[in-house]
Protein backbone atom coordinates (compact mmCIF):
# COMPACT_ATOMS: atom_id res chain seq x y z
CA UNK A 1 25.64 -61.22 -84.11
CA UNK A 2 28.62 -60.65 -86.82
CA UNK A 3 26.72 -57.20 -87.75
CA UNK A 4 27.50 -56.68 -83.76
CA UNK A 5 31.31 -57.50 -83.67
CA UNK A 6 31.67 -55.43 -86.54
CA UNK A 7 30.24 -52.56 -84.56
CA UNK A 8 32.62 -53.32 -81.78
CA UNK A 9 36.12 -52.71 -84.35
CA UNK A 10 34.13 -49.76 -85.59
CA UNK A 11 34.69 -47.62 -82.72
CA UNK A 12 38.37 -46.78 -82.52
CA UNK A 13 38.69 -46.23 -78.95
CA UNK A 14 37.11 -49.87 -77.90
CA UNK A 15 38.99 -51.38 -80.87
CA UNK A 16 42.39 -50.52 -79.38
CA UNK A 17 41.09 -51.29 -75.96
CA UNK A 18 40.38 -54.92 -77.53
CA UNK A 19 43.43 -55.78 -79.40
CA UNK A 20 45.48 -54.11 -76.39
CA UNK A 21 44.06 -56.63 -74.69
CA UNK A 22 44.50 -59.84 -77.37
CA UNK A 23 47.99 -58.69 -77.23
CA UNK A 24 48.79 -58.80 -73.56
CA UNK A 25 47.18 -61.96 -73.52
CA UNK A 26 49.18 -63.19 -76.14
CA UNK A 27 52.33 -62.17 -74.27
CA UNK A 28 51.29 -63.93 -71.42
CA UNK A 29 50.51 -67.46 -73.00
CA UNK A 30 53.88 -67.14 -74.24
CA UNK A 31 55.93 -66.74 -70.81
CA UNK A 32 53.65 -69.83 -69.94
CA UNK A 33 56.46 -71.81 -72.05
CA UNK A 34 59.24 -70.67 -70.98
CA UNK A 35 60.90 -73.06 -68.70
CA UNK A 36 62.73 -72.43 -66.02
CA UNK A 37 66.30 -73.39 -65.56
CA UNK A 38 67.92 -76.29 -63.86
CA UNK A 39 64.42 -78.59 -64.91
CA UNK A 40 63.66 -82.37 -66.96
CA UNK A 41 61.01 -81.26 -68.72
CA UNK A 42 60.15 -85.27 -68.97
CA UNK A 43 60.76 -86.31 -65.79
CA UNK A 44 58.39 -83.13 -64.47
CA UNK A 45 55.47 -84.09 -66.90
CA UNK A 46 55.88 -87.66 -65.25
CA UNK A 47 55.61 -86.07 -61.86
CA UNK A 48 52.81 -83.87 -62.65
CA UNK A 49 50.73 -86.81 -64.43
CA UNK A 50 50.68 -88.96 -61.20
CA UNK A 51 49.27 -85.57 -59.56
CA UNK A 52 46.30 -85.58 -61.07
CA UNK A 53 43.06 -84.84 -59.04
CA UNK A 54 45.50 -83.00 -55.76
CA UNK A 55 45.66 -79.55 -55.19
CA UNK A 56 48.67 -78.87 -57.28
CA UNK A 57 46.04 -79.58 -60.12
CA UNK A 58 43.97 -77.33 -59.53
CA UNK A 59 46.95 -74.67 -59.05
CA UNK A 60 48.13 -75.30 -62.78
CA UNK A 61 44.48 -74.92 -63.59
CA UNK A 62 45.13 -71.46 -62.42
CA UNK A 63 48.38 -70.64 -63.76
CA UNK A 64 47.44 -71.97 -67.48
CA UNK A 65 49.34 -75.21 -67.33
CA UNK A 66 52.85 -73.01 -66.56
CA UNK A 67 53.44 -74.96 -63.08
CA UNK A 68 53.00 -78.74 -64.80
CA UNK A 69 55.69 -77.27 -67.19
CA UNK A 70 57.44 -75.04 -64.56
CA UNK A 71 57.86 -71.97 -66.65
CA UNK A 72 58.47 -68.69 -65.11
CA UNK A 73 54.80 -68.03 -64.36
CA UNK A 74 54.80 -71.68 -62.86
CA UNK A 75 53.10 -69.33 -59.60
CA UNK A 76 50.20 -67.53 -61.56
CA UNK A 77 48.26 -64.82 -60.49
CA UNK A 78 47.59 -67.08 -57.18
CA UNK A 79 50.17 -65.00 -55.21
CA UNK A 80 48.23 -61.85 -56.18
CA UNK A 81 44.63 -63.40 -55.31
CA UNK A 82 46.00 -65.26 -51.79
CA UNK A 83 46.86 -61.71 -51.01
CA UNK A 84 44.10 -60.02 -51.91
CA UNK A 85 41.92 -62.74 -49.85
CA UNK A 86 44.54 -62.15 -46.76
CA UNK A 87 44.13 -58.41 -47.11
CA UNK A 88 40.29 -58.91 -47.33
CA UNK A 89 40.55 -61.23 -43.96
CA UNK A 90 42.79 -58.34 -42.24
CA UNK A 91 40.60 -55.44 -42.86
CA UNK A 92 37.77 -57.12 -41.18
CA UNK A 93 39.84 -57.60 -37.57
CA UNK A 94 42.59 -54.77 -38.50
CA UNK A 95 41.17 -50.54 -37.50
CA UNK A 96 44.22 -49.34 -39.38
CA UNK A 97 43.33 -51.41 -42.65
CA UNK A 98 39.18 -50.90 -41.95
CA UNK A 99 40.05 -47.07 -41.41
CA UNK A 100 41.83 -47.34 -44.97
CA UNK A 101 39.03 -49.05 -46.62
CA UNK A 102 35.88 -46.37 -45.79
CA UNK A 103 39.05 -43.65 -47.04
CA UNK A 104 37.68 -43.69 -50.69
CA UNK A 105 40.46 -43.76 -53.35
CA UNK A 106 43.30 -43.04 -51.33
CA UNK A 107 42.88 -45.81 -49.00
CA UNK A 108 41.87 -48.03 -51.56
CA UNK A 109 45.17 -47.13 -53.48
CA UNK A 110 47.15 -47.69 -50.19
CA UNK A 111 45.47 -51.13 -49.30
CA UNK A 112 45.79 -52.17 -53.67
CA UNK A 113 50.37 -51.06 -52.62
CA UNK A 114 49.75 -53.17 -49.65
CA UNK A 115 48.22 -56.24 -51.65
CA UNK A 116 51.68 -56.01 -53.80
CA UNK A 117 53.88 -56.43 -51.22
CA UNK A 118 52.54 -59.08 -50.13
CA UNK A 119 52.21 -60.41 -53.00
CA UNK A 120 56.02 -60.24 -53.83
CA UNK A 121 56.52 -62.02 -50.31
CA UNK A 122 54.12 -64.90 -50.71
CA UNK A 123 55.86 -65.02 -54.16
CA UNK A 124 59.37 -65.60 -52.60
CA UNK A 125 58.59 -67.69 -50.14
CA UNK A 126 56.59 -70.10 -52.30
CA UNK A 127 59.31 -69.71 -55.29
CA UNK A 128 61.94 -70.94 -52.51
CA UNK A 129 59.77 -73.94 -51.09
CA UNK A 130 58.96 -75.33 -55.13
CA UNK A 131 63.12 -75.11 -55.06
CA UNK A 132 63.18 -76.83 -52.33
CA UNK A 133 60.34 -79.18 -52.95
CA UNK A 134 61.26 -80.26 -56.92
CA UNK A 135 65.09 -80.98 -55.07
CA UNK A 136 63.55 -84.22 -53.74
CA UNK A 137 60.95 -84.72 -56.20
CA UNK A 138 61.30 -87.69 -58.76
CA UNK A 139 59.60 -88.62 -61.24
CA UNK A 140 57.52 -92.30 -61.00
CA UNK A 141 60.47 -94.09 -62.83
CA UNK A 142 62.76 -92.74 -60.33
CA UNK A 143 64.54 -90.37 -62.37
CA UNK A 144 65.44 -86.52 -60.33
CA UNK A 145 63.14 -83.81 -61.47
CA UNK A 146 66.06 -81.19 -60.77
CA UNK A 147 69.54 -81.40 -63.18
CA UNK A 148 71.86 -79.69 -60.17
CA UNK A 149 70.13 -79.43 -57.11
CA UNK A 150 72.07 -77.02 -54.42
CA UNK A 151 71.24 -73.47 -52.67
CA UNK A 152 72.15 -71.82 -56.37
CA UNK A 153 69.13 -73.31 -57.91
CA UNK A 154 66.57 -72.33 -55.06
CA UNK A 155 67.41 -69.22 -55.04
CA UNK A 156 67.35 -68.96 -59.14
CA UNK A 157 64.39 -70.57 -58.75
CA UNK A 158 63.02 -67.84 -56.43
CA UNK A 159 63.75 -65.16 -58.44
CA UNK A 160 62.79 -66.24 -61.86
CA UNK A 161 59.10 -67.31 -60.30
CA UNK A 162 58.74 -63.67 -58.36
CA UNK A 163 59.82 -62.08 -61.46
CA UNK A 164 57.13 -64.03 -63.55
CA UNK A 165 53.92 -63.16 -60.75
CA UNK A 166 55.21 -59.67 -60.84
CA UNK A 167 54.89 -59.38 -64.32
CA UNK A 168 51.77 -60.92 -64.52
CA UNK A 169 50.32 -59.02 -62.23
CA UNK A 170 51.56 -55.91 -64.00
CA UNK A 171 49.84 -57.22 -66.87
CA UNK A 172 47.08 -57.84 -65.17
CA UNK A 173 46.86 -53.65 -64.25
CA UNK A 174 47.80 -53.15 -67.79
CA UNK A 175 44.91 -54.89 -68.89
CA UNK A 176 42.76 -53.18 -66.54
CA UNK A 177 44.02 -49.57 -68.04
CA UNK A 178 44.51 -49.68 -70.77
CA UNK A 179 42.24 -52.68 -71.95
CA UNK A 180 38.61 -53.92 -71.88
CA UNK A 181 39.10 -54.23 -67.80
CA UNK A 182 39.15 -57.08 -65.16
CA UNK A 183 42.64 -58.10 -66.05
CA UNK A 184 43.60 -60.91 -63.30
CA UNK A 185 40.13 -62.22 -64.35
CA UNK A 186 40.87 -62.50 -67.68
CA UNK A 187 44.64 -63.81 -67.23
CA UNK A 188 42.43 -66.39 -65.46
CA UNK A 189 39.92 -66.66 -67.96
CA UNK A 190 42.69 -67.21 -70.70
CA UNK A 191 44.62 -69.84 -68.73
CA UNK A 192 41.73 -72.14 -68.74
CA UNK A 193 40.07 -71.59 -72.04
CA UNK A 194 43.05 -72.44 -73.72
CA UNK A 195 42.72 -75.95 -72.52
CA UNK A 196 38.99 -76.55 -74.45
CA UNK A 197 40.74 -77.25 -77.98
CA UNK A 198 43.16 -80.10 -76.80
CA UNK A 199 39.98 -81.62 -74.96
CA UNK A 200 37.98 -80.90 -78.01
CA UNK A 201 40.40 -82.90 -80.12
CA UNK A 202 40.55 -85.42 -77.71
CA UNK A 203 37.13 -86.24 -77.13
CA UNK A 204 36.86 -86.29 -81.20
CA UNK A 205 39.72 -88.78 -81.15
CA UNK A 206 37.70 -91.05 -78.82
CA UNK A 207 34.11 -90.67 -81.05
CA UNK A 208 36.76 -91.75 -83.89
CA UNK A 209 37.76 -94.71 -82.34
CA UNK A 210 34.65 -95.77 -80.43
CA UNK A 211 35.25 -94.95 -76.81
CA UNK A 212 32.55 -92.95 -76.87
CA UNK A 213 28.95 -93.19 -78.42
CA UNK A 214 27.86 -90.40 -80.49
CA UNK A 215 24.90 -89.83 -79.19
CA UNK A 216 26.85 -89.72 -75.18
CA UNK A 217 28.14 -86.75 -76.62
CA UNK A 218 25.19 -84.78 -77.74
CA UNK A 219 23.51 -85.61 -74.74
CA UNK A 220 26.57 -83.85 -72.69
CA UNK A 221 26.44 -80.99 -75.32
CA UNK A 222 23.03 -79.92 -74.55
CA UNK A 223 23.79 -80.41 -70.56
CA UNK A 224 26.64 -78.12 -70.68
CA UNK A 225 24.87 -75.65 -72.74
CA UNK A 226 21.77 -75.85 -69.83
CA UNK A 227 24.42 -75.91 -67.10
CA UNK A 228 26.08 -72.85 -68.62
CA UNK A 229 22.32 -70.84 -69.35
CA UNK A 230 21.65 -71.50 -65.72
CA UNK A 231 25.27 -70.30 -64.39
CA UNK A 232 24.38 -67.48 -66.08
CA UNK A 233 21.12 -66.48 -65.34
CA UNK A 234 22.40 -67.43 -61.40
CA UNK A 235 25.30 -65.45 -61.83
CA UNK A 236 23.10 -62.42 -62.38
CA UNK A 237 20.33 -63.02 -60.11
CA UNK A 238 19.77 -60.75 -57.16
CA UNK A 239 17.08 -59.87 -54.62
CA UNK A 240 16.13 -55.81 -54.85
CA UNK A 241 15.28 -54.60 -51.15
CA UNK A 242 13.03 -51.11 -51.98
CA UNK A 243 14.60 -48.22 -49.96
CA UNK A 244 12.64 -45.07 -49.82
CA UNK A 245 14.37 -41.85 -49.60
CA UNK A 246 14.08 -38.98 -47.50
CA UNK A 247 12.39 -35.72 -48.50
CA UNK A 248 14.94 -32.99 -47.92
CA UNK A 249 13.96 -29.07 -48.71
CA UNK A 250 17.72 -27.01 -49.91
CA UNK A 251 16.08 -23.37 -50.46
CA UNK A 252 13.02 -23.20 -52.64
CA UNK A 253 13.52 -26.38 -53.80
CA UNK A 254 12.17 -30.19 -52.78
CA UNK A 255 14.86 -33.06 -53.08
CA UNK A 256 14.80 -36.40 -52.53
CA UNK A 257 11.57 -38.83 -52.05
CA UNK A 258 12.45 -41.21 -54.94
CA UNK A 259 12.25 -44.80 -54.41
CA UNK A 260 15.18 -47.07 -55.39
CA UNK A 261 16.42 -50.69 -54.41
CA UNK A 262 19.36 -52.28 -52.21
CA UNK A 263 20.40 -55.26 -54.59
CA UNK A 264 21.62 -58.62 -52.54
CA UNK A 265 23.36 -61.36 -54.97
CA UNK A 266 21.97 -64.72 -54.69
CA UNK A 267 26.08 -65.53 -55.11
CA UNK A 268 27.90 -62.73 -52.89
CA UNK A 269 30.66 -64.74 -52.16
CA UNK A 270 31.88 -65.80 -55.69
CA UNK A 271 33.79 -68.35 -56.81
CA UNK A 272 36.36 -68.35 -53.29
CA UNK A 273 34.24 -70.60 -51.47
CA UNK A 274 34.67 -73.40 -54.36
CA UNK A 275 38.74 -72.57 -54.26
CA UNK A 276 38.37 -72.72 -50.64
CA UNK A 277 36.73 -76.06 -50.23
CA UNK A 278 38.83 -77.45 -52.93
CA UNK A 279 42.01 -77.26 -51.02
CA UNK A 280 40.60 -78.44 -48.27
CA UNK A 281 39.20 -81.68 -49.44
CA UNK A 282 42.13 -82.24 -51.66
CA UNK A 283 45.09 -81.89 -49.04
CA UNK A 284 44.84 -85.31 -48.17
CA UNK A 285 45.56 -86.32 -51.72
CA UNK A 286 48.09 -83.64 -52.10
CA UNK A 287 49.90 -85.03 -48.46
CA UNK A 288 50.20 -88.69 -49.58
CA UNK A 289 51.43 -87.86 -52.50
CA UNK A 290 54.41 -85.39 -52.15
CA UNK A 291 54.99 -86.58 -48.67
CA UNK A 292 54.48 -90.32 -48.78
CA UNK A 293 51.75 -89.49 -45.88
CA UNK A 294 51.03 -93.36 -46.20
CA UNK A 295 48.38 -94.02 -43.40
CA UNK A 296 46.07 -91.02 -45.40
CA UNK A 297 45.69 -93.40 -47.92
CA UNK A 298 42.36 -94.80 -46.60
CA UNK A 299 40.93 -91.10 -46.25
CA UNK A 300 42.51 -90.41 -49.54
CA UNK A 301 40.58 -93.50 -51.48
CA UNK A 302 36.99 -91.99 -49.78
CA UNK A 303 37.80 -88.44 -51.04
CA UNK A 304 38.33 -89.12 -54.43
CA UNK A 305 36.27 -87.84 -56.80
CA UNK A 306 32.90 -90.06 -57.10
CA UNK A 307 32.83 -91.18 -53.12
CA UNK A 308 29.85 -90.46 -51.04
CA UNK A 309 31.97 -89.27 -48.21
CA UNK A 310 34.15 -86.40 -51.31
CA UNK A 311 30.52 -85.65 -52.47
CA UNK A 312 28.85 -84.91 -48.73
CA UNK A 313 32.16 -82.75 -47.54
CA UNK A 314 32.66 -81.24 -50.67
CA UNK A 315 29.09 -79.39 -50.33
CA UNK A 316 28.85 -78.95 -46.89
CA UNK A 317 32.20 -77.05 -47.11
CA UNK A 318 31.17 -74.93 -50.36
CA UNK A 319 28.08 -74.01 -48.10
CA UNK A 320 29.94 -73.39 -45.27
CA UNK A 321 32.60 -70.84 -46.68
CA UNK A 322 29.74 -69.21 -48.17
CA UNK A 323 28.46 -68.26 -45.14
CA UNK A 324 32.01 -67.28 -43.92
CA UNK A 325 33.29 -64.95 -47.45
CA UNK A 326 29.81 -63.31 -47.30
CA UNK A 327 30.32 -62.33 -43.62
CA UNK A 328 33.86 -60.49 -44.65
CA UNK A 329 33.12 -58.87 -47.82
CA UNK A 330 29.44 -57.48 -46.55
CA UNK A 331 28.18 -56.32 -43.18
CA UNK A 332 24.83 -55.46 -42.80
CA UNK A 333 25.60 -53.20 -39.85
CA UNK A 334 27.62 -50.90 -42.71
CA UNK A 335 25.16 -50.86 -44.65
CA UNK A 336 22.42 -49.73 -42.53
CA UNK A 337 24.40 -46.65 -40.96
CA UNK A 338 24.93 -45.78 -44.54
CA UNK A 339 21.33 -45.90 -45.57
CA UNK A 340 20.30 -43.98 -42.02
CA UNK A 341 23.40 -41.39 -42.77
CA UNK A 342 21.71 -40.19 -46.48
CA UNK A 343 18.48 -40.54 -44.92
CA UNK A 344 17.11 -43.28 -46.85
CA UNK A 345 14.91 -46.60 -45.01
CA UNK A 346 13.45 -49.41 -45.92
CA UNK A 347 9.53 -49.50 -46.01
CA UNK A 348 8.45 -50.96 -42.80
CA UNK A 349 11.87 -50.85 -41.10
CA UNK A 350 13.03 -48.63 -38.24
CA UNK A 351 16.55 -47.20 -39.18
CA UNK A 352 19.29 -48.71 -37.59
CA UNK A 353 19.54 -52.09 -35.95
CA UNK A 354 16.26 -53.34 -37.24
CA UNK A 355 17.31 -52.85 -40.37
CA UNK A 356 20.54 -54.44 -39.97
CA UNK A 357 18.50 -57.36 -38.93
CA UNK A 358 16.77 -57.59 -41.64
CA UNK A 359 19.42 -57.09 -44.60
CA UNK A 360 20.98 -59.75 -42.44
CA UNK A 361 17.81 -61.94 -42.57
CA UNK A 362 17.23 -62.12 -46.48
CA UNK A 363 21.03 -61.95 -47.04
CA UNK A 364 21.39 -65.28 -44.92
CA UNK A 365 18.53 -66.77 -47.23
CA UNK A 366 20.47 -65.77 -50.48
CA UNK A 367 23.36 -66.58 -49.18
CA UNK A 368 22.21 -70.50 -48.69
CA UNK A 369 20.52 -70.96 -51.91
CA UNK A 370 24.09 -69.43 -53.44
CA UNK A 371 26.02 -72.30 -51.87
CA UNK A 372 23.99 -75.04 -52.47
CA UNK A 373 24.04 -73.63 -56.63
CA UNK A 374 27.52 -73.46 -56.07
CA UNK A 375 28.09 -76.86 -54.42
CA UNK A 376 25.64 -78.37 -57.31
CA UNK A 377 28.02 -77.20 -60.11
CA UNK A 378 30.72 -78.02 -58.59
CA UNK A 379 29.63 -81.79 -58.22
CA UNK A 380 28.38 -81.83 -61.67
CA UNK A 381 31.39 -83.11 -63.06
CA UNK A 382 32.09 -85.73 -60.65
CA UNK A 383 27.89 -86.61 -61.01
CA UNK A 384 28.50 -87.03 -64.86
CA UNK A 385 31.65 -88.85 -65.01
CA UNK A 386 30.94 -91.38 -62.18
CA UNK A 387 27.72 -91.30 -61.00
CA UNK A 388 25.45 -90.33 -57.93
CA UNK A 389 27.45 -92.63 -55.34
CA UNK A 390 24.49 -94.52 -54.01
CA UNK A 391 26.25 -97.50 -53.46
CA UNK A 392 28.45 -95.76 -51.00
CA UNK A 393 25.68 -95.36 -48.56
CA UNK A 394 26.40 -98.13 -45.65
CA UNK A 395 24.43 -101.55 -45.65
CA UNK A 396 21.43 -100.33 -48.17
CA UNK A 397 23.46 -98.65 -50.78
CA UNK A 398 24.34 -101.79 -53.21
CA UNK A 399 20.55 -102.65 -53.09
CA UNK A 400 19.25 -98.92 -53.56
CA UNK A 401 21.67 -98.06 -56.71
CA UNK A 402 19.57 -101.11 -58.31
CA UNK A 403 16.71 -99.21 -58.60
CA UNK A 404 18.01 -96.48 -60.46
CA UNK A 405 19.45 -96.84 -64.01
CA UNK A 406 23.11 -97.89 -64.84
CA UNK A 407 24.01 -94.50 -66.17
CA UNK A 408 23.07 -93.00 -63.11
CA UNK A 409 24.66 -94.48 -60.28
CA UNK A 410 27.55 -94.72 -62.95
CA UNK A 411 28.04 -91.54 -64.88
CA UNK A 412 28.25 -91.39 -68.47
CA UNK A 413 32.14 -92.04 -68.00
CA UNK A 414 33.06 -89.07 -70.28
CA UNK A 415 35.21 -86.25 -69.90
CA UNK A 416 33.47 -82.96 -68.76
CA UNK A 417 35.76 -80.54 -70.23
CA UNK A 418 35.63 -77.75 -67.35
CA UNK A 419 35.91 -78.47 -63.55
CA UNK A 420 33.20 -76.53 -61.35
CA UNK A 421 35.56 -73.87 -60.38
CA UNK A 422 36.66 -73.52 -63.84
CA UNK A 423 33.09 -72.95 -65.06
CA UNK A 424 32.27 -71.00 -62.75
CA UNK A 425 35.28 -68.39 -63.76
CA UNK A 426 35.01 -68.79 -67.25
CA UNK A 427 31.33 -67.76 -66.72
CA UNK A 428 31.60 -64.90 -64.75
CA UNK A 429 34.64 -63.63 -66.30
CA UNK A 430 32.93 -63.61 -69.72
CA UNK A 431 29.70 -61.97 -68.02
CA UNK A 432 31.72 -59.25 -66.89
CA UNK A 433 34.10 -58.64 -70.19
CA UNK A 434 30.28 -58.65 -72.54
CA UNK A 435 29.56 -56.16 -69.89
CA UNK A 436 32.11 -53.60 -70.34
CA UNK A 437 32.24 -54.21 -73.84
CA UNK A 438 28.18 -53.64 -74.07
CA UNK A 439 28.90 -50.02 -72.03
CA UNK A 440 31.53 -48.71 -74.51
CA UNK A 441 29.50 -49.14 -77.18
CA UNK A 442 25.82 -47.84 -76.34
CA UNK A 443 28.15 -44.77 -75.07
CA UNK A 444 28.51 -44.53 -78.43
CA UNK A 445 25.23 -45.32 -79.80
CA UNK A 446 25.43 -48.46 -81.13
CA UNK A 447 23.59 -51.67 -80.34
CA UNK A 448 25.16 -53.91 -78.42
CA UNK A 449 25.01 -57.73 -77.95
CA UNK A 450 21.64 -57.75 -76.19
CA UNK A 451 18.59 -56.21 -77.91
CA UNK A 452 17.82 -54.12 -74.62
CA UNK A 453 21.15 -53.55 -74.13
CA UNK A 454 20.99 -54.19 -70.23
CA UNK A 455 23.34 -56.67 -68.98
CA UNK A 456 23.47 -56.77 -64.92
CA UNK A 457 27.58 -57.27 -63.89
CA UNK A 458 28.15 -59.33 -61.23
CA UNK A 459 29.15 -56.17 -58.57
């Protein structure tokens, strides 16, 4: 492995590429601590510590801890991907945005100018509503979150967060260019990573003192590591449809004939379904607290983290936006034309609708066992920290959690240092940077980190 890395600074062009790369990242962590103006810093980390477990959580998951600190990339990249998703959306049910996406590189070029203005937009108007939100904001001991409140500090604040998503977002297309590729994923990537040595140290700190049982943690050691083989190995996994083509005769010579394969991911939807259902279930949190939504307290309390009722709409949500993503980003019908337009079929399948049918068919079956993987790691945390919540099934469930053992119905009551949507990035995002790294250097003849060198991206 160290004989490999080597191999990967010996080649100038890919070394450059990498350190480019270390370097914009390194610019970016440090705009994640730069505060912006008008703010007490204390009072906010009050705020943001009684926040815990709501949306805006999972938001400064996303922006690297900047919007707990309100820096000026408090936004993130979220702008840029709530944009991309809305664009995605719009080109299914717009012609003039569907016409742009079958236009190869121009259209994609126009729909990629499109996706940055409204970007910028959803980056004002959510800059302005933090200003106006923080103004009444306190933190739990009562003290303001916001020095000089007033119309000058909205629109500061405005500025100085559509300044910082712009930037990111340039970095991101830096990255991308001039770097090792997928640069919002790895701005991503890097936001959350950075969190694993502070939990690292902290879970040390609680071995230390006797919180937590050695042996608790090697057990959750070797989970993770068979949680993370099997994220992988799902990641990757795809069903190969054989498509036969066509025989075609240009002068003397025969083309065609060859057989090749239409591959369907098991997970076509990604990680969006996850962010999706996230937001969803946590709103109710996310109302009571910044609104004082009092009578959602009841709801609140059974979608915590742990519940029976969080656990059942938490996966039957996951499931359902996979259906719903997987229906937007591929159509069957597309794909068929295509195959009938270069003269290509599958074996057994008359071109056209009844092969439409049937992409549709074994897609639909992929796409299920997809979103019940995805809802599985996504409950894994909650499973390990509290439990299977057995006892939360009506009239049988304090009698039925007896059976089982105590660690079981009550989790191992340690922290899991990645969320589900968080592993599931930090996966993929990793799959897909070994990936390009892996192609620049068997360009160039040298081994890379697999023996075979054949690693599968997730596109």
């Amino acid at each position: 492995m160290f004989e490999k890395i080597q191999n990967m600074f010996k080649i100038p062009e890919l070394r450059r590429r990498i350190l480019f790369t270390l370097g914009i990242l390194a610019v970016y962590r440090l705009g994640c601590h730069l505060p912006t103006p008008g703010i007490d810093a204390v009072a906010l980390a009050q705020f943001f510590e009684a926040q815990r477990g709501t949306i805006l959580g999972m938001f400064d998951m996303f922006s690297g801890g900047a919007l707990s600190k309100l820096t000026v990339f408090a936004l993130g990249i979220m702008p840029y991907i709530s944009a991309s998703i809305i664009l995605q959306l719009l080109v299914v049910v717009v012609p003039h945005l569907e016409k742009l996406s079958k236009e190869g590189e121009a259209g994609k070029k126009k729909i990629t100018m499109y996706t940055r203005y409204g970007t910028a937009v959803l980056s004002m108007l959510q800059g302005f509503g933090i200003g106006m939100w923080m103004e009444k904001m306190t933190s739990p001991s009562g003290v303001p979150i916001v020095i000089h409140p007033g119309l000058g500090f909205k629109l500061l604040t405005m500025i100085t967060l559509t300044a910082g998503t712009a930037f990111i977002m340039w970095l991101g297309e830096q990255i991308s260019e001039r770097g090792i590729g997928n640069g919002i994923s790895l701005i991503i990537f890097s936001g959350i990573i950075v969190r694993m040595p502070a939990a690292i140290i902290q879970t040390v700190r609680q071995v230390m003192q006797g919180e937590i049982k050695v042996y608790t943690i090697l057990i959750l050691v070797v989970f993770m590591v068979g949680v993370v083989a099997l994220v992988v190995v799902l990641q990757q996994a795809q069903r190969r449809i054989p498509i036969q083509h066509a025989k075609r005769v240009v002068g003397r010579k025969l083309y065609g004939g060859q057989s090749t394969y239409l591959p369907l991911r098991v997970n076509t939807a990604g990680v969006i379904p996850v962010i999706f259902a996230s937001s969803i279930i946590m709103f109710p949190a996310t109302a009571v607290g910044i609104f004082g939504a009092s009578f959602l307290e009841p709801v609140v309390a059974q979608l915590s983290p742990g519940r029976l009722l969080y656990t059942i709409l938490y996966i039957a949500a996951i499931i359902f936006f996979c259906y719903f993503y997987t229906s937007i980003v591929f159509n069957p019908t597309d794909v068929a034309d295509n195959l009938r337009k270069s003269g290509a079929n599958i074996p057994g399948k008359r071109a056209g609708k009844a092969t439409a049918e049937y992409i549709d068919q074994v897609l639909s079956r992929l796409t299920f066992g997809g979103g019940i993987y995805l809802a599985g790691v996504s409950v894994l945390p909650a499973v390990l920290v509290y439990g299977i919540p057995i006892a939360d099934i009506p009239f049988i469930g304090e009698r039925v959690a007896s059976w089982f053992p105590y660690y079981l119905t009550h989790g191992l009551g340690v922290p899991f240092w990645f969320g589900g949507t968080a592993l599931l990035i930090v996966v993929g995002v990793a799959l897909d940077t070994v990936q390009q790294i892996e192609s620049q250097m068997m360009m160039r003849h040298y081994e890379g980190f697999v023996k075979k060198g054949k690693i599968r991206g997730r596109r």
